[in-house]
N, C-alpha and C. Protein backbone atom coordinates (compact mmCIF):
# COMPACT_ATOMS: atom_id res chain seq x y z
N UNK A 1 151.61 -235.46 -30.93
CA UNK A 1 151.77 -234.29 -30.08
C UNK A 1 151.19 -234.50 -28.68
N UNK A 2 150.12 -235.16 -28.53
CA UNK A 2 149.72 -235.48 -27.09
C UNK A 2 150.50 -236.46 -26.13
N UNK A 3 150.98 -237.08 -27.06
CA UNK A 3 151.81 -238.31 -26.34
C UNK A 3 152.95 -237.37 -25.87
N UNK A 4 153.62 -236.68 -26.49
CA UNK A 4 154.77 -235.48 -26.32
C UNK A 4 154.22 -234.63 -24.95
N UNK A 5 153.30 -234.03 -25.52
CA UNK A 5 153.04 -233.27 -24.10
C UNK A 5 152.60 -234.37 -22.83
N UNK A 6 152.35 -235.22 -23.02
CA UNK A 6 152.11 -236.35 -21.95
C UNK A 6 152.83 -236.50 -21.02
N UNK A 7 153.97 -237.19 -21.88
CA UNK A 7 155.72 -237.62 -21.38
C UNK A 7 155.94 -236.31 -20.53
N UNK A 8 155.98 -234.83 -20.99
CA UNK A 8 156.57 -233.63 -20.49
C UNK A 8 155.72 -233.63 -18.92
N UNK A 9 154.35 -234.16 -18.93
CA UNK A 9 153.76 -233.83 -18.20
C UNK A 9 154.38 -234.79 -17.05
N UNK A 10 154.40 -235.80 -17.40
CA UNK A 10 154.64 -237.04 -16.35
C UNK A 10 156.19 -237.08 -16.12
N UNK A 11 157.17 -236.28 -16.98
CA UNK A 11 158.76 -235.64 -16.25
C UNK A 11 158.14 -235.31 -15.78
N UNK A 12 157.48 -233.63 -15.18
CA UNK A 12 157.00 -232.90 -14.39
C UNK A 12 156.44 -233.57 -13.12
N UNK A 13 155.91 -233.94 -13.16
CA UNK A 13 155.03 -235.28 -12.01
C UNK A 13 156.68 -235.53 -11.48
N UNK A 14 157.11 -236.35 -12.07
CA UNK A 14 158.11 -237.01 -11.66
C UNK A 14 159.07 -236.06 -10.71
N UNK A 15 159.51 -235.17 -11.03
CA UNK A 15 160.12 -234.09 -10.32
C UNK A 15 159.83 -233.04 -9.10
N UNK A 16 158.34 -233.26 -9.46
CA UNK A 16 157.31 -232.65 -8.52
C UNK A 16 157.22 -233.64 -7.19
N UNK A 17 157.37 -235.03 -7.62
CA UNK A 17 157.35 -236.13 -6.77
C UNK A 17 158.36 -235.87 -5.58
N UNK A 18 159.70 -235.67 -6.92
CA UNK A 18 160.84 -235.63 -5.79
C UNK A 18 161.72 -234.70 -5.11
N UNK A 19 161.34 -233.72 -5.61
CA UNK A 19 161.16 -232.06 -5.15
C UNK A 19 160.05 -232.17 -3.56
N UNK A 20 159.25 -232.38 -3.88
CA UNK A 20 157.86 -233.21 -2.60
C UNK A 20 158.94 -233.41 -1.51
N UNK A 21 159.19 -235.02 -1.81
CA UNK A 21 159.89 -235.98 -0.77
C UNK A 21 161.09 -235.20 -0.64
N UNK A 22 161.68 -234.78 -1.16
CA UNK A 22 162.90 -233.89 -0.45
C UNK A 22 162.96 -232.99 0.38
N UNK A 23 162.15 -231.69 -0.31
CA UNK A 23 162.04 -230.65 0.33
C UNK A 23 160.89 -230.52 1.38
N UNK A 24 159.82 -231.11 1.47
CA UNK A 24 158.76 -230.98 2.22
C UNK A 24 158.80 -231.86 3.71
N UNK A 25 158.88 -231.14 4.90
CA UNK A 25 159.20 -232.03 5.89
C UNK A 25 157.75 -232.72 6.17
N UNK A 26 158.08 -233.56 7.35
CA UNK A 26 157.13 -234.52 8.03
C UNK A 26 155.96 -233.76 8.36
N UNK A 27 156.25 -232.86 9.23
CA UNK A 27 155.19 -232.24 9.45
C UNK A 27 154.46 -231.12 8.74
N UNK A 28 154.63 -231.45 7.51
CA UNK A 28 154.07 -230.33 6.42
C UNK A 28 152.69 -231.31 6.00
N UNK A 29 151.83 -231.80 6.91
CA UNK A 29 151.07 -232.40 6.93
C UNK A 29 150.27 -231.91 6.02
N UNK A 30 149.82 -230.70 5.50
CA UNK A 30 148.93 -230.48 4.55
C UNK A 30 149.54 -230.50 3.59
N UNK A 31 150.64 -230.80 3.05
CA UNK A 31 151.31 -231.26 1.75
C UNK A 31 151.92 -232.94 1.65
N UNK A 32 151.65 -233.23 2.48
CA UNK A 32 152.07 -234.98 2.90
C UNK A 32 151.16 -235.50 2.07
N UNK A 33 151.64 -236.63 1.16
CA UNK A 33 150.90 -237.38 0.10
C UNK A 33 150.40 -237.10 -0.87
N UNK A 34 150.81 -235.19 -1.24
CA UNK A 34 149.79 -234.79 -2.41
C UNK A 34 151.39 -235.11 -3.63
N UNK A 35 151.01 -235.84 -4.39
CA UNK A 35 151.68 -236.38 -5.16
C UNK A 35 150.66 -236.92 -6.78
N UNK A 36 151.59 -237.15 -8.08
CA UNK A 36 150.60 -237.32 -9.02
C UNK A 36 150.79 -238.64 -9.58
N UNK A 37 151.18 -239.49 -8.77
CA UNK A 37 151.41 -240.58 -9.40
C UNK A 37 150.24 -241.38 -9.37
N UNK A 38 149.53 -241.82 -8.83
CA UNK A 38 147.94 -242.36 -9.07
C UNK A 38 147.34 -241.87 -10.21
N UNK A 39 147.20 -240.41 -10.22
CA UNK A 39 146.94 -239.41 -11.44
C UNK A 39 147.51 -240.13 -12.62
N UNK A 40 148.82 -240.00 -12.55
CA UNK A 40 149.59 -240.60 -13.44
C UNK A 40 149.17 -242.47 -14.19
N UNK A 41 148.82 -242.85 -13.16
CA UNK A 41 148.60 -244.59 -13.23
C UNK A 41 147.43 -244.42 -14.11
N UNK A 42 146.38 -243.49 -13.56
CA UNK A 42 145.34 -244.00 -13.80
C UNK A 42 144.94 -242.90 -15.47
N UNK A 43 145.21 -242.25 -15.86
CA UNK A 43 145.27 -241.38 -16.98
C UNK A 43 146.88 -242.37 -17.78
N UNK A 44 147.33 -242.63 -17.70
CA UNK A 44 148.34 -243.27 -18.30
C UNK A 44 147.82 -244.24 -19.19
N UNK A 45 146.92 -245.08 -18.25
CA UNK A 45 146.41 -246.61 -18.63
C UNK A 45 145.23 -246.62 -19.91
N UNK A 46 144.91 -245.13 -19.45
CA UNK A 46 143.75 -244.78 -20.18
C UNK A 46 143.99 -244.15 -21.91
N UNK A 47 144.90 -243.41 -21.45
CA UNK A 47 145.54 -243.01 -22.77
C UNK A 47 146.37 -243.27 -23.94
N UNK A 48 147.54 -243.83 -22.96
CA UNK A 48 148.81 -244.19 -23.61
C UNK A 48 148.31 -245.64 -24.61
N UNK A 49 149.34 -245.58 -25.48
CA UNK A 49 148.99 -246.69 -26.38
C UNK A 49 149.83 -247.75 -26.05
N UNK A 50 149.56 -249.00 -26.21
CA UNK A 50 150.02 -250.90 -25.78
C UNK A 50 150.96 -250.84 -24.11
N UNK A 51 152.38 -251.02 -24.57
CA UNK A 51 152.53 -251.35 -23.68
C UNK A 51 152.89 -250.12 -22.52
N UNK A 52 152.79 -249.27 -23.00
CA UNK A 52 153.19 -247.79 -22.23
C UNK A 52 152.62 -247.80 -21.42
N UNK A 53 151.20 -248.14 -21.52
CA UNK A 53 150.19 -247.89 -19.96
C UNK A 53 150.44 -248.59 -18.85
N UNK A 54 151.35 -248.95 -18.51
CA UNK A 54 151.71 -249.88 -17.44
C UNK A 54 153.43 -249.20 -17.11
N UNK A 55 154.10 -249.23 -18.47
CA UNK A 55 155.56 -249.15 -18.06
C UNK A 55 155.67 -247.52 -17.80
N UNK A 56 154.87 -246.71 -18.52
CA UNK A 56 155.31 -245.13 -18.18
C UNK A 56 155.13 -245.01 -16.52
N UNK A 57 153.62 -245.16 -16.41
CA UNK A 57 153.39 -244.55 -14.85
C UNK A 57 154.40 -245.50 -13.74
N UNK A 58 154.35 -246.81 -13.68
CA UNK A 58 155.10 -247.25 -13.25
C UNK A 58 156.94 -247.37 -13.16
N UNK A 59 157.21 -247.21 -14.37
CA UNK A 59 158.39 -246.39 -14.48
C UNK A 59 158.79 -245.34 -13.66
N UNK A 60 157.68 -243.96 -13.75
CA UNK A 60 158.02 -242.81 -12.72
C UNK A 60 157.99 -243.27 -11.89
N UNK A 61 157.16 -244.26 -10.91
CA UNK A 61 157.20 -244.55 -9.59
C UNK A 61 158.71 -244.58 -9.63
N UNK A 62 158.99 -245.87 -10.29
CA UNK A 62 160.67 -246.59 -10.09
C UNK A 62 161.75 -245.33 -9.78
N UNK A 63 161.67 -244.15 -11.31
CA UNK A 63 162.62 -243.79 -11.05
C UNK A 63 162.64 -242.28 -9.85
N UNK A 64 161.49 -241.76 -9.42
CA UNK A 64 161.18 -241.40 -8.50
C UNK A 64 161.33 -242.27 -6.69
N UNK A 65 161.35 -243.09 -6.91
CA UNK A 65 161.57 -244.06 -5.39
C UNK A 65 163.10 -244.29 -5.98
N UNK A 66 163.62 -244.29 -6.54
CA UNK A 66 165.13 -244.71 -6.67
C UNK A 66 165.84 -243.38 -6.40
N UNK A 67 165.65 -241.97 -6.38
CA UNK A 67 165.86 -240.63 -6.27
C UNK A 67 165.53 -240.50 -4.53
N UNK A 68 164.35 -240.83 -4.25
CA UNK A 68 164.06 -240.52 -2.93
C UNK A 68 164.63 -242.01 -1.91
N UNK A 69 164.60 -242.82 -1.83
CA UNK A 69 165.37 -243.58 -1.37
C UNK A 69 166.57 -243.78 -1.13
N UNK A 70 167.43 -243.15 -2.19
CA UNK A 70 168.69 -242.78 -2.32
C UNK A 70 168.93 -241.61 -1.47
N UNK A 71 167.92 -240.98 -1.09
CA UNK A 71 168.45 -239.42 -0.82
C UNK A 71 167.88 -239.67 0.71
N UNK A 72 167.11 -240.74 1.21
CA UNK A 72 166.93 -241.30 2.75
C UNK A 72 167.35 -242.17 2.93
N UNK A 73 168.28 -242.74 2.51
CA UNK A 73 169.17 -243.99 2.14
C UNK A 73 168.56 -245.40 2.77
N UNK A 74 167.22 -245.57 1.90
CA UNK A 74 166.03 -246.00 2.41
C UNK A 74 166.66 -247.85 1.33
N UNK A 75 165.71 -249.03 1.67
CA UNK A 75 166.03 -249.82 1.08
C UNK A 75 165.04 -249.96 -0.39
N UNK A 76 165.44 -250.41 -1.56
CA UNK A 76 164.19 -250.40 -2.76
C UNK A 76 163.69 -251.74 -2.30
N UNK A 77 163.62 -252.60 -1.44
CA UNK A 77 163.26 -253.93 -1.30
C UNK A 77 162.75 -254.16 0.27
N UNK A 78 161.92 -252.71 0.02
CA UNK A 78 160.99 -252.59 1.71
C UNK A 78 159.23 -253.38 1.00
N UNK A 79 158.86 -253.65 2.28
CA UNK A 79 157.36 -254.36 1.92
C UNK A 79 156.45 -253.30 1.47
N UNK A 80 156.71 -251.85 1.71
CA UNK A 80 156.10 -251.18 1.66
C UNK A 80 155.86 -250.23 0.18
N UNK A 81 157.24 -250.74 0.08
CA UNK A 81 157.49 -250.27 -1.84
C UNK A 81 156.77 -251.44 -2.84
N UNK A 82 156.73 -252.76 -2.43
CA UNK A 82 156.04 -253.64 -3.06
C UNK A 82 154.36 -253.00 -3.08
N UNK A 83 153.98 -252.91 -1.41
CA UNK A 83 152.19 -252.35 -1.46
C UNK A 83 152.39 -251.13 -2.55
N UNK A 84 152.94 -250.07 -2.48
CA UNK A 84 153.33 -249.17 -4.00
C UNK A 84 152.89 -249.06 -5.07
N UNK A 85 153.77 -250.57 -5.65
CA UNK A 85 153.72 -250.70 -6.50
C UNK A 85 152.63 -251.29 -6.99
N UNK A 86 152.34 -252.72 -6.27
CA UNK A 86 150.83 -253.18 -6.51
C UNK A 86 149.76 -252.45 -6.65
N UNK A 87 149.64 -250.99 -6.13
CA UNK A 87 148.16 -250.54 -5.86
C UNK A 87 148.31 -249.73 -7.22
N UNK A 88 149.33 -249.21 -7.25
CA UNK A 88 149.70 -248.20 -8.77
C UNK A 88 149.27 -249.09 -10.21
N UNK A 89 149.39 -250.94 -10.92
CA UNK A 89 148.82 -251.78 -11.22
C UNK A 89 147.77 -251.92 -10.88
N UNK A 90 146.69 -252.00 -9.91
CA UNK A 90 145.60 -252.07 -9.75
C UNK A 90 144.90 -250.80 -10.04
N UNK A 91 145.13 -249.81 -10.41
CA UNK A 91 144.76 -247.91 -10.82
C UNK A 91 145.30 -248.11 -12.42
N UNK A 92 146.07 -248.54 -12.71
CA UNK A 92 146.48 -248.56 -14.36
C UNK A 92 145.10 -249.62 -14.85
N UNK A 93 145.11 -250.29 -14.02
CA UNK A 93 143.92 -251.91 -14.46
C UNK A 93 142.95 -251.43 -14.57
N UNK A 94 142.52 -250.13 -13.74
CA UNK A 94 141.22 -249.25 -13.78
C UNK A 94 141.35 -248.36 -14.85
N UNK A 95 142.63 -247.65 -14.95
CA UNK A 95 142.52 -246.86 -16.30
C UNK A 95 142.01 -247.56 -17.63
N UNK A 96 142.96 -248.64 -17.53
CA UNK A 96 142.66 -250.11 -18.89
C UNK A 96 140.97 -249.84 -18.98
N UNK A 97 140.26 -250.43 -17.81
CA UNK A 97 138.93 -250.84 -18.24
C UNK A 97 138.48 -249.26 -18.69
N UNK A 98 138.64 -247.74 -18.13
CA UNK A 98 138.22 -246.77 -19.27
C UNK A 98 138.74 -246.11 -20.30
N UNK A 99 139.59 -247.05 -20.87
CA UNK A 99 140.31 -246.49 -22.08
C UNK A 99 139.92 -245.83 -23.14
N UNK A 100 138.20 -246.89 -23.40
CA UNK A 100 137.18 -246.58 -24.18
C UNK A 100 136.44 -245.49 -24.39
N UNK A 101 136.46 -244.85 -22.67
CA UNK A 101 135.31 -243.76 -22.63
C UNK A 101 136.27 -242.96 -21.39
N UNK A 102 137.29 -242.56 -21.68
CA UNK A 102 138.18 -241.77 -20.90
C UNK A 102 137.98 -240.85 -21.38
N UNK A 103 137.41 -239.96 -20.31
CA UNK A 103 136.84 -238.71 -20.63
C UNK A 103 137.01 -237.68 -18.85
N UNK A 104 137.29 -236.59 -18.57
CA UNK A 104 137.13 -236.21 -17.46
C UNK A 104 136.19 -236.92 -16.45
N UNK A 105 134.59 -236.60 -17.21
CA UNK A 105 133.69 -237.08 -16.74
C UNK A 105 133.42 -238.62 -16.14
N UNK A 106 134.30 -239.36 -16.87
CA UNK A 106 134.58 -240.48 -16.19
C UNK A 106 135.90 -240.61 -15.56
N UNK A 107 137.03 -240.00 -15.62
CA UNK A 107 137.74 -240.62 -15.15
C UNK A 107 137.86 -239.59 -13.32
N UNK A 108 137.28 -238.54 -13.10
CA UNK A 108 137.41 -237.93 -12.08
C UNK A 108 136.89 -238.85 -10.94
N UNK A 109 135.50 -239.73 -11.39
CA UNK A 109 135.30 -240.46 -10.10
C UNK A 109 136.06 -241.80 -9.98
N UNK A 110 136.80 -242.04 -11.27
CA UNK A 110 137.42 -243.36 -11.04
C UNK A 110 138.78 -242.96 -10.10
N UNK A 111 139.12 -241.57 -10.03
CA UNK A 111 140.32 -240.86 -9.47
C UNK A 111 139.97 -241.30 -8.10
N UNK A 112 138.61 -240.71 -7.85
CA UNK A 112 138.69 -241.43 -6.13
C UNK A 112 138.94 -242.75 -5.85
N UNK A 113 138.44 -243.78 -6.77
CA UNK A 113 138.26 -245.07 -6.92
C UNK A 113 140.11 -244.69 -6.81
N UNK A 114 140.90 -244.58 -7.06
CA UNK A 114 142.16 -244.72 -7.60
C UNK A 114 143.22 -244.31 -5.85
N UNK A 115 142.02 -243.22 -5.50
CA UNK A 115 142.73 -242.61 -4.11
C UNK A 115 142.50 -243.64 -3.09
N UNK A 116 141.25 -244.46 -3.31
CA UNK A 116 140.98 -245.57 -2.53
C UNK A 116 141.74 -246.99 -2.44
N UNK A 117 142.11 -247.00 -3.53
CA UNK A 117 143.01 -248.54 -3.80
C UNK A 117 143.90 -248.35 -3.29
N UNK A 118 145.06 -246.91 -3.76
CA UNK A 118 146.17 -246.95 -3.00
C UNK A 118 145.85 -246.78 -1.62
N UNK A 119 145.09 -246.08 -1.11
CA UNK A 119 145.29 -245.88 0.20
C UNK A 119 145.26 -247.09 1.35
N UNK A 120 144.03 -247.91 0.87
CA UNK A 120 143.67 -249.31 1.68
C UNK A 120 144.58 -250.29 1.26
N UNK A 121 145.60 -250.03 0.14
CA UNK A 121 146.68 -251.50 -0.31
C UNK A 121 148.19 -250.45 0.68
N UNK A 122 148.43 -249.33 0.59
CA UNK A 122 149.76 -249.09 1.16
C UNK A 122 149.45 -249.35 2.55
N UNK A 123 147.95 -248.95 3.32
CA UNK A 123 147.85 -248.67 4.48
C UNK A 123 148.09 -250.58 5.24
N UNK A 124 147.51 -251.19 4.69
CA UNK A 124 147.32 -252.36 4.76
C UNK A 124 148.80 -253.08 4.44
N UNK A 125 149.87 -253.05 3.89
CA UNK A 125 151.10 -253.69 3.47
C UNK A 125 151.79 -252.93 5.01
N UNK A 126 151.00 -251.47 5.22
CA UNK A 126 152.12 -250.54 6.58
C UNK A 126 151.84 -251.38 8.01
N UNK A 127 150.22 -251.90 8.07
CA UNK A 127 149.75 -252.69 9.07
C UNK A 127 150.63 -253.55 9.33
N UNK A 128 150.69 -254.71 7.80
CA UNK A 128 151.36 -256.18 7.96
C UNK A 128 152.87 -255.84 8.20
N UNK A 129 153.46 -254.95 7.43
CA UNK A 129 154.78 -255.25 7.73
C UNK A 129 155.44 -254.43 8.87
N UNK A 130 154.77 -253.27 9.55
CA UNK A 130 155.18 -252.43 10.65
C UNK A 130 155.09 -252.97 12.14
N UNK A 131 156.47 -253.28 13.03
CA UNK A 131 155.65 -253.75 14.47
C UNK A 131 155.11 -253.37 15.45
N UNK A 132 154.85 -251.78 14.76
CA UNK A 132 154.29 -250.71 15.59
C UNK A 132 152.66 -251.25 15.37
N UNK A 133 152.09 -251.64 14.70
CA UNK A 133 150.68 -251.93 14.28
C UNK A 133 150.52 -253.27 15.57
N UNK A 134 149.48 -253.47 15.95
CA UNK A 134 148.98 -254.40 16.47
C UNK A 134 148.32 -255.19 15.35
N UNK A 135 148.50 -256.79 15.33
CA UNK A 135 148.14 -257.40 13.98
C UNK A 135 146.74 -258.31 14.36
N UNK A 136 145.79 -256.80 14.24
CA UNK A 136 144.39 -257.38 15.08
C UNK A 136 143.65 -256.53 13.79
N UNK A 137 142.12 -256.71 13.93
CA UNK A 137 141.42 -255.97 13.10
C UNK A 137 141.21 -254.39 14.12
N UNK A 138 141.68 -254.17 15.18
CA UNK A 138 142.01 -253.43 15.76
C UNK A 138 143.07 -252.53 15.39
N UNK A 139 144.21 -252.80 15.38
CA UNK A 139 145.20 -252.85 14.53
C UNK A 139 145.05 -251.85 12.77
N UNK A 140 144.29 -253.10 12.27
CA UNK A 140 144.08 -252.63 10.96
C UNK A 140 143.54 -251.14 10.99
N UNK A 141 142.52 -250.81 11.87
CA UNK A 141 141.62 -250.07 11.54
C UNK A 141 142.37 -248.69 12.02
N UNK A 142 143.51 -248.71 13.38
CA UNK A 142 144.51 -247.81 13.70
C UNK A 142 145.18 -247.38 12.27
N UNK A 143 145.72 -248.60 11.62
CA UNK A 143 146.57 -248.26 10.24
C UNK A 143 145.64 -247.61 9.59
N UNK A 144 144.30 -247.59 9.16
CA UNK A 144 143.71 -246.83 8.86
C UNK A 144 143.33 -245.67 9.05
N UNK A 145 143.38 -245.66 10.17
CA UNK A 145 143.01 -243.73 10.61
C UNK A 145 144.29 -243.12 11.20
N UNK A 146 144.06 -243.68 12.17
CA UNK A 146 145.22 -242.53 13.16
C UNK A 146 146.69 -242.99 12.88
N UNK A 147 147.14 -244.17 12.47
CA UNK A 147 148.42 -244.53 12.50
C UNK A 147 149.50 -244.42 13.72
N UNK A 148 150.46 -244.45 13.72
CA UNK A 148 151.32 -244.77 14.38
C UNK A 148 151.76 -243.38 15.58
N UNK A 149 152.04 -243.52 16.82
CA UNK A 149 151.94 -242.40 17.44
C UNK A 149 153.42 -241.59 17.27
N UNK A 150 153.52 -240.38 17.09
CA UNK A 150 154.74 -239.41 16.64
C UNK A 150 154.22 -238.89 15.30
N UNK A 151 153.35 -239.91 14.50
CA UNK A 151 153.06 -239.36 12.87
C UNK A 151 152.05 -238.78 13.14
N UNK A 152 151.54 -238.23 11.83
CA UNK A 152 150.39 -237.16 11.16
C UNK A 152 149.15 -238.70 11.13
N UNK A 153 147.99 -238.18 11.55
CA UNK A 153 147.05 -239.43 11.27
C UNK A 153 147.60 -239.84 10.09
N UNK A 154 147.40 -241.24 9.37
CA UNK A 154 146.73 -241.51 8.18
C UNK A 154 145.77 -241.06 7.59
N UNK A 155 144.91 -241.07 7.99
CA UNK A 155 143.71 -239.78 7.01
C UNK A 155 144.26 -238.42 6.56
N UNK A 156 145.11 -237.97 7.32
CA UNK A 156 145.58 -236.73 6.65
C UNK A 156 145.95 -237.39 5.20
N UNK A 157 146.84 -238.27 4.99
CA UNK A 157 147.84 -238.31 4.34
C UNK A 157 146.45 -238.82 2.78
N UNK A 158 145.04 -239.72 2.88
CA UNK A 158 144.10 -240.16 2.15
C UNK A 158 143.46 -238.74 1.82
N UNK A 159 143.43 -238.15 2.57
CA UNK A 159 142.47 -236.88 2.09
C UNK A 159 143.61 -236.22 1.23
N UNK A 160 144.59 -235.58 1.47
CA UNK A 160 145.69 -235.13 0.64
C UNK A 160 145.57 -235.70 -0.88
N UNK A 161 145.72 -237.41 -0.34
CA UNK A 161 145.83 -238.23 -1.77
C UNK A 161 144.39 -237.91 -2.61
N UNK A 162 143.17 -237.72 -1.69
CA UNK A 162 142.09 -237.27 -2.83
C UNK A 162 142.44 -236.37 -3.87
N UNK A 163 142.75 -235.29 -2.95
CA UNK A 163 143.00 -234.13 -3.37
C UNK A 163 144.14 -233.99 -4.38
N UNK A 164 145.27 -234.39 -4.32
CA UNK A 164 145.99 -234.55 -5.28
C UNK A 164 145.67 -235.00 -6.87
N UNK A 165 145.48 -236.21 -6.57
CA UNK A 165 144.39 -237.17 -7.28
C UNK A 165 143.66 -236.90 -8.85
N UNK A 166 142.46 -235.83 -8.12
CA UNK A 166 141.55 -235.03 -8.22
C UNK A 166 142.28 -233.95 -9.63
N UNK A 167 142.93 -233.33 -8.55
CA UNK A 167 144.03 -232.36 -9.66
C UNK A 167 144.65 -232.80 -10.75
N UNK A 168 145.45 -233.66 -10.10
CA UNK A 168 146.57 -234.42 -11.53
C UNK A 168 145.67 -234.88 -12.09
N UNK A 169 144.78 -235.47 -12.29
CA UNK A 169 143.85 -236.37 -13.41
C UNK A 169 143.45 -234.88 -13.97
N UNK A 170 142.66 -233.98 -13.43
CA UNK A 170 142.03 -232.81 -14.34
C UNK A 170 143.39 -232.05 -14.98
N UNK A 171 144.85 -232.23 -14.55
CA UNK A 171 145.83 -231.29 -15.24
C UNK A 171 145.99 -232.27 -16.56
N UNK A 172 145.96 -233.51 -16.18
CA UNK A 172 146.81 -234.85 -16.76
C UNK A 172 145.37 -234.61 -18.25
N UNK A 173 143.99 -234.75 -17.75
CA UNK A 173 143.01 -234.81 -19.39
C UNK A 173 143.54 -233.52 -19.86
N UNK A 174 143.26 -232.62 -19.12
CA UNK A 174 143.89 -231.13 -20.06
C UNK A 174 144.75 -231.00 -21.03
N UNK A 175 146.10 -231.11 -20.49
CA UNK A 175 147.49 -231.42 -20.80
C UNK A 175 147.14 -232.21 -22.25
N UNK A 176 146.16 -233.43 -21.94
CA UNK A 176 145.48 -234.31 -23.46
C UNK A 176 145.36 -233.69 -24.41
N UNK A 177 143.72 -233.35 -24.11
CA UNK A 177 142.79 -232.32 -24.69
C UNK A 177 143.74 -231.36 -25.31
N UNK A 178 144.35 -230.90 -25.22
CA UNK A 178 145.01 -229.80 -25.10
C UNK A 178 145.97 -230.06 -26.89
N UNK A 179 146.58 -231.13 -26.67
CA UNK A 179 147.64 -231.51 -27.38
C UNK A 179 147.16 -232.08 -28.70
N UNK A 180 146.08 -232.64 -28.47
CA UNK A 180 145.63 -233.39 -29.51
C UNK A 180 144.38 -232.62 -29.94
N UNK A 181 144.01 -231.47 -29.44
CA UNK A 181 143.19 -230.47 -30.28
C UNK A 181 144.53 -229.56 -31.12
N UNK A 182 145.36 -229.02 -30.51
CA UNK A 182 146.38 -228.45 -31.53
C UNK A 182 147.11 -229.49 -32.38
N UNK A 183 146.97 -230.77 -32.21
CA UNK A 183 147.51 -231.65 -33.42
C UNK A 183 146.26 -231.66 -34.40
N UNK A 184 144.61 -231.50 -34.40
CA UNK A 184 143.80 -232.06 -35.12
C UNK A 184 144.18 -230.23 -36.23
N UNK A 185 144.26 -229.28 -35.14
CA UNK A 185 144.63 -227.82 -35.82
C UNK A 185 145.88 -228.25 -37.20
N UNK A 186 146.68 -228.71 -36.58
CA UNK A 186 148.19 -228.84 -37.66
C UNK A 186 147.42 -229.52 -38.53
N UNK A 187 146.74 -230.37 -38.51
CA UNK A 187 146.49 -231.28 -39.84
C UNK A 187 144.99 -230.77 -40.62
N UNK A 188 144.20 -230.22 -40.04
CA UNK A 188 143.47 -229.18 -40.98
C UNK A 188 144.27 -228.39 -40.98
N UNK A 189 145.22 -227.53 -41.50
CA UNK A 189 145.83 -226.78 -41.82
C UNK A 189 146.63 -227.10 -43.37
N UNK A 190 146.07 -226.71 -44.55
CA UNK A 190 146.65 -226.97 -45.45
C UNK A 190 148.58 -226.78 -45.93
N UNK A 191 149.23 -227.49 -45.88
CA UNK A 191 150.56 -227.04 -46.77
C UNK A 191 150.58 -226.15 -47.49
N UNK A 192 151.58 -225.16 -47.25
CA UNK A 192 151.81 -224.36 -48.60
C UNK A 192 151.98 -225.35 -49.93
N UNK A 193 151.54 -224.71 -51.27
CA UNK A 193 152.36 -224.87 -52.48
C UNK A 193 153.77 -224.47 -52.82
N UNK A 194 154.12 -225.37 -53.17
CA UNK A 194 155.37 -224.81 -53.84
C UNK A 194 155.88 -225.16 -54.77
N UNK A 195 156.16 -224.25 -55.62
CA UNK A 195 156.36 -223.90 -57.10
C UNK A 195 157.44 -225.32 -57.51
């Protein structure tokens, strides 16, 4: 039953993703980057059993960037979908190591840990492969904060990702908790007899 409500949860994510990227313009800067896929990576890795923890969350990325790409008739074989993907693997790798002791309490600060990876691996792939960046540690540190001139800083878009983050991991243990306390209910629950 948790794994069930899991999946439902991470459709939801998934739709929420691309409902996001569709409907939400550029300058909806206080909704720019709040997304649950980190959430997703990193509660995935933690929960899900063998090989799921890698292919579910990463999966939604896929079929979420194949929806929104399609619909900005964007390429799937940008440098920037690779940084993506890598940092989303490096947040599942973090879920892996608390699989053991995945618990809110631990996994809320690994969430920042999680807002941090992606942010310094996408921001960093946007540096190298953008020729708007100057390819200086000057440079880097622009890709880091303020970004590119016409956009929303970059920090908007890291603080968002905290914040997102933050949420989806506390909806994502709930959603758990949740499922697998009414499964432990079904099974203390005796069967009727029958005659």
């Amino acid at each position: 039953m948790p794994m069930i409500a899991a999946l439902l949860l991470i459709l939801s994510a998934v739709a929420f993703r691309i409902v996001m990227g569709v409907f939400v313009q550029s300058d909806s800067t206080w909704l720019a980057n709040f997304a649950p896929m980190a959430a997703i990576a990193l509660c995935g890795a933690a929960f899900f059993p063998g090989r799921l923890k890698f292919i579910v969350p990463l999966g939604a990325l896929f079929v979420s960037d194949v929806v929104l790409n399609a619909h900005y008739g964007a390429s799937m074989l940008d440098p920037l979908i690779f940084g993506r993907y890598l940092a989303l693997a490096l947040v599942c790798c973090l879920g892996l190591m608390l699989q053991n002791r995945a618990t809110l309490k631990t996994l809320l600060p690994a969430s920042l840990g999680a807002s941090v990876i992606f942010y310094a691996i996408t921001n960093a792939f946007s540096w190298l492969s953008d020729p708007g960046y100057v390819k200086s540690f000057a440079g880097f540190i622009q890709a880091l904060t303020v970004g590119l001139p016409g956009f929303p800083p970059t920090w908007l878009f890291f603080r968002n990702s905290i914040v997102s983050d933050l949420f989806f991991t506390c909806v994502f243990v709930a959603c758990w908790h949740l499922g697998r306390s009414s499964e432990r209910e079904r099974s203390a629950t005796p069967l009727p007899r029958t005659a």
